[in-house]
Protein backbone atom coordinates (compact mmCIF):
# COMPACT_ATOMS: atom_id res chain seq x y z
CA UNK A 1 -2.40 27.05 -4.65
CA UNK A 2 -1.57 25.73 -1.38
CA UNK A 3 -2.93 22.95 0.16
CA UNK A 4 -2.34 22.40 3.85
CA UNK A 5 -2.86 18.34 4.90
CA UNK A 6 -2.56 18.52 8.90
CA UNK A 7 -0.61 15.04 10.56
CA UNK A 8 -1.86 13.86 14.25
CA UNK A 9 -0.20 11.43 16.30
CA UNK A 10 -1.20 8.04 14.33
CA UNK A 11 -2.46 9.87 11.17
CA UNK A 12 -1.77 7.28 8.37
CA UNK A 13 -2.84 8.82 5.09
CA UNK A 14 -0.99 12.06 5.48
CA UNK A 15 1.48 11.09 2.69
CA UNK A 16 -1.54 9.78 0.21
CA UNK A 17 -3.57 12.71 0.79
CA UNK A 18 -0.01 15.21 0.05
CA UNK A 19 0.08 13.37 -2.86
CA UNK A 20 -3.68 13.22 -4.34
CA UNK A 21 -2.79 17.32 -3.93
CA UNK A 22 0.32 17.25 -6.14
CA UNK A 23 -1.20 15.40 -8.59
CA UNK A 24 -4.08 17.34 -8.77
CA UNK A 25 -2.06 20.23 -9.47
CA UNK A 26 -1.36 22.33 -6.28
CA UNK A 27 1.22 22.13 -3.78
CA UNK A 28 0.94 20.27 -0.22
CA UNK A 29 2.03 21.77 2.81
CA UNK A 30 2.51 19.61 5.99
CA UNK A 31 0.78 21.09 9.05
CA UNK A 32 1.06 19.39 12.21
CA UNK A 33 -1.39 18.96 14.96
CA UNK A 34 0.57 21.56 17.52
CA UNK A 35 1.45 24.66 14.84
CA UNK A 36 0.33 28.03 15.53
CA UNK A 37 -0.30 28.83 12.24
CA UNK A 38 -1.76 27.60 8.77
CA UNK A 39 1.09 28.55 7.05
CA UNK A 40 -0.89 30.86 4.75
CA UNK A 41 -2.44 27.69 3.21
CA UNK A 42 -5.75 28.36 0.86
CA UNK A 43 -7.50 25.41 1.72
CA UNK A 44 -6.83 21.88 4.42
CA UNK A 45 -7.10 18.46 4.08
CA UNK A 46 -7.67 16.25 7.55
CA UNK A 47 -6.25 13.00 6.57
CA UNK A 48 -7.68 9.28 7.96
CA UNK A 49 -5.73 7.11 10.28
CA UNK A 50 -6.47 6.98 13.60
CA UNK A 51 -5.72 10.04 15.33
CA UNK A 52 -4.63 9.93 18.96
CA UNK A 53 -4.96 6.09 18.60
CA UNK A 54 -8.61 6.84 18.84
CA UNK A 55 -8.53 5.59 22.35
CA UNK A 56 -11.44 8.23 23.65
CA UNK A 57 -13.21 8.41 20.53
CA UNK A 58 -12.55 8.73 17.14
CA UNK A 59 -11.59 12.32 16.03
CA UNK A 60 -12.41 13.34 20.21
CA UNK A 61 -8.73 13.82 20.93
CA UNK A 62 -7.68 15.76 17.88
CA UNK A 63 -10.74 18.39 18.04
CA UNK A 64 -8.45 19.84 20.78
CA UNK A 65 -5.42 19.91 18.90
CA UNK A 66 -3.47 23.53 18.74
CA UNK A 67 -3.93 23.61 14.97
CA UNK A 68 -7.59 22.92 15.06
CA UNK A 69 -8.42 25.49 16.46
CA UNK A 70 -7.04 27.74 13.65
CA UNK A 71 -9.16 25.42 11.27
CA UNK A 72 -12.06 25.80 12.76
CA UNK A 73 -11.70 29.69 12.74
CA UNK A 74 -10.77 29.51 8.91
CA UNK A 75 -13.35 26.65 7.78
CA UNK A 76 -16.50 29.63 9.21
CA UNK A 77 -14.55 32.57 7.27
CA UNK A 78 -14.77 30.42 4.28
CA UNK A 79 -11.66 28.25 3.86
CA UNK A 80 -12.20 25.05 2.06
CA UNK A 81 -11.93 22.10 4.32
CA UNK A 82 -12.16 18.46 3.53
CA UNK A 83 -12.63 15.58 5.85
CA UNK A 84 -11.73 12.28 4.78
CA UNK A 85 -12.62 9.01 7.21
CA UNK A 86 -10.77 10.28 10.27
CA UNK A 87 -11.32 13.66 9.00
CA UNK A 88 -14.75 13.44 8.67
CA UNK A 89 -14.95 12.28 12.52
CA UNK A 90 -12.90 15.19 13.24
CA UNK A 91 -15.09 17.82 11.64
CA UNK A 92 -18.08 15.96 13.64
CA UNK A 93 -16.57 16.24 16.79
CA UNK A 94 -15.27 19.88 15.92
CA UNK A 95 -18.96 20.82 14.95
CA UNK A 96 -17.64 22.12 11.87
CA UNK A 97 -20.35 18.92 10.39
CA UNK A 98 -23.22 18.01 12.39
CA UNK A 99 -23.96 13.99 13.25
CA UNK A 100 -21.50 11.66 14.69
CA UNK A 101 -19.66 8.86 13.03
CA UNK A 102 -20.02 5.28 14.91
CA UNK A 103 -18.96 1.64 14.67
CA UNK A 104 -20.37 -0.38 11.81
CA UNK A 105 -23.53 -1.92 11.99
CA UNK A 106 -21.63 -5.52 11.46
CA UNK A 107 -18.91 -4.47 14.28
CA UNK A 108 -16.08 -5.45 11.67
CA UNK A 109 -13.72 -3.53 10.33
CA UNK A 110 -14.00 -3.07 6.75
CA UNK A 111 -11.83 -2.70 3.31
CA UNK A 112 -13.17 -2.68 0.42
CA UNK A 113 -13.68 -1.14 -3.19
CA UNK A 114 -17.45 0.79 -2.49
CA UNK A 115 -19.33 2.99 -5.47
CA UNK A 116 -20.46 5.78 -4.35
CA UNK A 117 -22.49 8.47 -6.04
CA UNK A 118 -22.31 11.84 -6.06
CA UNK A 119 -25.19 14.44 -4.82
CA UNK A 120 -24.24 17.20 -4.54
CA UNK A 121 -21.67 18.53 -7.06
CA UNK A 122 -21.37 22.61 -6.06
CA UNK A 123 -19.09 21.89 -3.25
CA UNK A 124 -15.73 22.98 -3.06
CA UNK A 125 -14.39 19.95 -3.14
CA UNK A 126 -16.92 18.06 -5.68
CA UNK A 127 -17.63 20.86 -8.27
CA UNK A 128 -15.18 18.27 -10.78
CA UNK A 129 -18.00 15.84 -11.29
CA UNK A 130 -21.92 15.73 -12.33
CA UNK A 131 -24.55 15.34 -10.08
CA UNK A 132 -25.25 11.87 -10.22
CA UNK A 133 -22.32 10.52 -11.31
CA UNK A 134 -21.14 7.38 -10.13
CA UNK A 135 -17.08 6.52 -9.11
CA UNK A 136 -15.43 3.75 -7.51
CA UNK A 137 -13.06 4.62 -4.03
CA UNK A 138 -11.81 3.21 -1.38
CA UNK A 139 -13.31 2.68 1.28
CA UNK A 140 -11.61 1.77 5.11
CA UNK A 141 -13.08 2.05 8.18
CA UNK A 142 -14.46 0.66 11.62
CA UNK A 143 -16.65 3.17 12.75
CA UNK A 144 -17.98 5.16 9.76
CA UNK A 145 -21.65 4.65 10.11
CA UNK A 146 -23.17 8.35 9.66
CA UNK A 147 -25.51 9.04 12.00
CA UNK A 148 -27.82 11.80 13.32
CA UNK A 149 -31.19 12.55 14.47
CA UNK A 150 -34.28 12.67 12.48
CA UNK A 151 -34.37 16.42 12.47
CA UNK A 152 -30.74 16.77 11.57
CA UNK A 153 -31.12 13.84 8.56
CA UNK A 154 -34.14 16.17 7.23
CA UNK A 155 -32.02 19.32 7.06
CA UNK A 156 -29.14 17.79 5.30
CA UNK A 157 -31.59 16.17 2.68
CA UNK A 158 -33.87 19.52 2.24
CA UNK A 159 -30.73 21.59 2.16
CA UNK A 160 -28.67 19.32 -0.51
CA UNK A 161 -25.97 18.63 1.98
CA UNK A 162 -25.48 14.92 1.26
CA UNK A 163 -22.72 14.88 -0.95
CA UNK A 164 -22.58 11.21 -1.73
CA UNK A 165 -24.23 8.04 -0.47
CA UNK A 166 -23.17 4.44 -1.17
CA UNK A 167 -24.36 2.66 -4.12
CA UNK A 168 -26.05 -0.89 -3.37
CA UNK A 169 -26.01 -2.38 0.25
CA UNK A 170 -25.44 -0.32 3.12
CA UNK A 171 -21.69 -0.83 3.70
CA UNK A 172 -21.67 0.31 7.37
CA UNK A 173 -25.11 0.91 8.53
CA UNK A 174 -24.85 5.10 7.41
CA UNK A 175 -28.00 7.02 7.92
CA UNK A 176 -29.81 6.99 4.58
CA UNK A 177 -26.94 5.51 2.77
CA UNK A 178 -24.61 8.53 3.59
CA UNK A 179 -21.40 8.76 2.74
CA UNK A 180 -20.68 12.20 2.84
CA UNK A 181 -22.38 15.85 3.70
CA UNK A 182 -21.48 19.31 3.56
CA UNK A 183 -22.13 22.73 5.63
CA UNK A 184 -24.13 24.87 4.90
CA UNK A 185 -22.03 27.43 3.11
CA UNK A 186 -20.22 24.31 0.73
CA UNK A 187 -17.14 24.76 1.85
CA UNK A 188 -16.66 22.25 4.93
CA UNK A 189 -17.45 18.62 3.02
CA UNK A 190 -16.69 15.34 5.06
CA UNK A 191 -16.26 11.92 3.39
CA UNK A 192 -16.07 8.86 4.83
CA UNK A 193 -14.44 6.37 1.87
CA UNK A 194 -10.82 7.60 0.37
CA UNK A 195 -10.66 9.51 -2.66
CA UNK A 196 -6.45 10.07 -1.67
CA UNK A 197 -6.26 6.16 -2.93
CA UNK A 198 -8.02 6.53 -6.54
CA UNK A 199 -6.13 8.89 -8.35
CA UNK A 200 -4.50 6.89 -11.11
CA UNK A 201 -5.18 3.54 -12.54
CA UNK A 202 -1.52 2.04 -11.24
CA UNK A 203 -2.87 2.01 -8.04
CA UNK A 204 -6.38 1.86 -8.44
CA UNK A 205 -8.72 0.91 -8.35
CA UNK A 206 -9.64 3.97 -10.68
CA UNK A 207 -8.71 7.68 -11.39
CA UNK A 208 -11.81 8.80 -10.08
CA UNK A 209 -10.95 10.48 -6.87
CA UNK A 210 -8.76 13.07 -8.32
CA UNK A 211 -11.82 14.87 -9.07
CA UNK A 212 -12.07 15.91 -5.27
CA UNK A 213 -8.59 17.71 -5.68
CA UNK A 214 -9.03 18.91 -8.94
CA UNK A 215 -12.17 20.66 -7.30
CA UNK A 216 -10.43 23.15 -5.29
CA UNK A 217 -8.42 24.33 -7.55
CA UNK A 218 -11.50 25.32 -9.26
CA UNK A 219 -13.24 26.24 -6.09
CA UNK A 220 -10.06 29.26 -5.75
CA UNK A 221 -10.19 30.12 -9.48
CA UNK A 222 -13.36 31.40 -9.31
C-alpha cells in the first residue's frame, strides 16, 4: 500500500509522518505541494508544521496549493485522508472538515504529553483501536482550539463524527473537548495532537499512535 505524505513550504513533520507509515507497514511516498499528480497513492497524510509560515492563516495558504486540489477531488471519491495539527487546519480551510481551528484559549503555545480518547473507532484511520479506549500522544500546537457553531457541534455529535476528545482539562479551549472529527463518509479524519510521534516506546512517550497507520492498511484490506 502506498501512502502519499504531501510537504509545503515549512512543513516540519513530513519525515515523522513517512516514517509512522513505514513502520506501520506500507510504503511512504513524498508528494509535494506543486505536483500534478498523486502518484497513484491509496491514501494521504497532511503533515503539521506550519505551512506557508502560516502568515495568512493557518492551513489558508496551502488550501490553494496545486496538489490540493487533486486531494480534495480524491478525499470525495473516497480516498482516505488524514489531517494531523496543520493538516487538520488544512482540511478545515479546504472544507474537506467543517469548523475552523483557532489560537488557544491561554494564547500560549503548547507541548505537551495529552490523553486523548477515542470515539469513534470505524474510521479509516482509527478502526485499530476500541471505542473508548484511551492513548497517550503528542500534542503541539498554537492554534488548535476546535471550533464551530452550535448547529455544526450538534451534527458532528448526532452523527458520531468526533473521533477523539481530550481527557481531563481542556488543553486548548476545543469545542466540547474535541480533538478530532471525521466526514461524513469516514474517510476524511482530522486530528489535532500527533500520533507520527508515538509509535514506539524509544521515542515515546508510547506505541500508541501506530494504531492510526495500522488503520489504513486495514481500511484497504477490506
Amino acid at each position: 500500500m502506498r501512502v502519499g505524505v504531501i510537504t509545503f513550504p515549512g512543513t516540519l513533520d513530513d519525515r515523522d509522518a513517512a516514517r509512522a507509515v513505514n513502520v506501520a507497514g506500507a510504503q511512504s511516498v513524498a508528494l509535494w505541494h506543486n505536483d500534478a499528480d498523486l502518484k497513484n497513492v491509496d491514501a494521504v497524510i497532511l503533515p503539521g508544521g506550519f505551512s506557508y509560515g502560516d502568515y495568512l492563516r493557518c492551513g489558508a495558504i496551502s488550501r490553494f496549493a496545486p496538489v490540493m486540489n487533486l486531494v480534495i477531488d480524491a478525499a470525495n471519491k473516497g480516498m482516505p485522508v488524514l489531517g494531523i495539527c496543520n493538516g487538520f487546519q488544512v482540511l478545515c480551510e479546504s472544507h474537506l472538515l467543517p469548523g475552523a481551528l483557532t489560537r488557544n484559549s491561554d494564547l500560549h503555545f503548547l507541548c505537551r504529553d495529552q490523553e486523548i480518547e477515542i470515539i469513534n473507532n470505524e474510521t479509516a484511520w482509527t478502526s485499530a483501536y476500541k471505542s473508548g479506549e484511551k492513548i497517550v500522544i503528542p500534542l503541539k500546537n498554537g492554534e488548535g482550539s476546535f471550533q464551530c457553531d452550535d448547529e455544526t457541534l450538534a451534527q458532528l455529535e448526532g452523527e458520531g463524527r468526533v473521533v477523539a476528545r481530550y481527557v481531563g482539562q481542556n488543553p486548548n479551549g476545543s469545542r466540547n473537548l474535541i480533538a478530532g472529527i471525521t466526514n461524513e463518509r469516514g474517510n476524511v479524519v482530522g486530528l489535532m495532537p500527533h500520533p507520527e510521534h508515538a509509535i514506539d516506546e524509544l521515542t515515546g512517550p508510547t506505541a500508541q499512535g501506530l494504531g492510526f497507520f495500522t488503520s489504513i492498511l486495514n481500511a484497504m484490506v477490506k
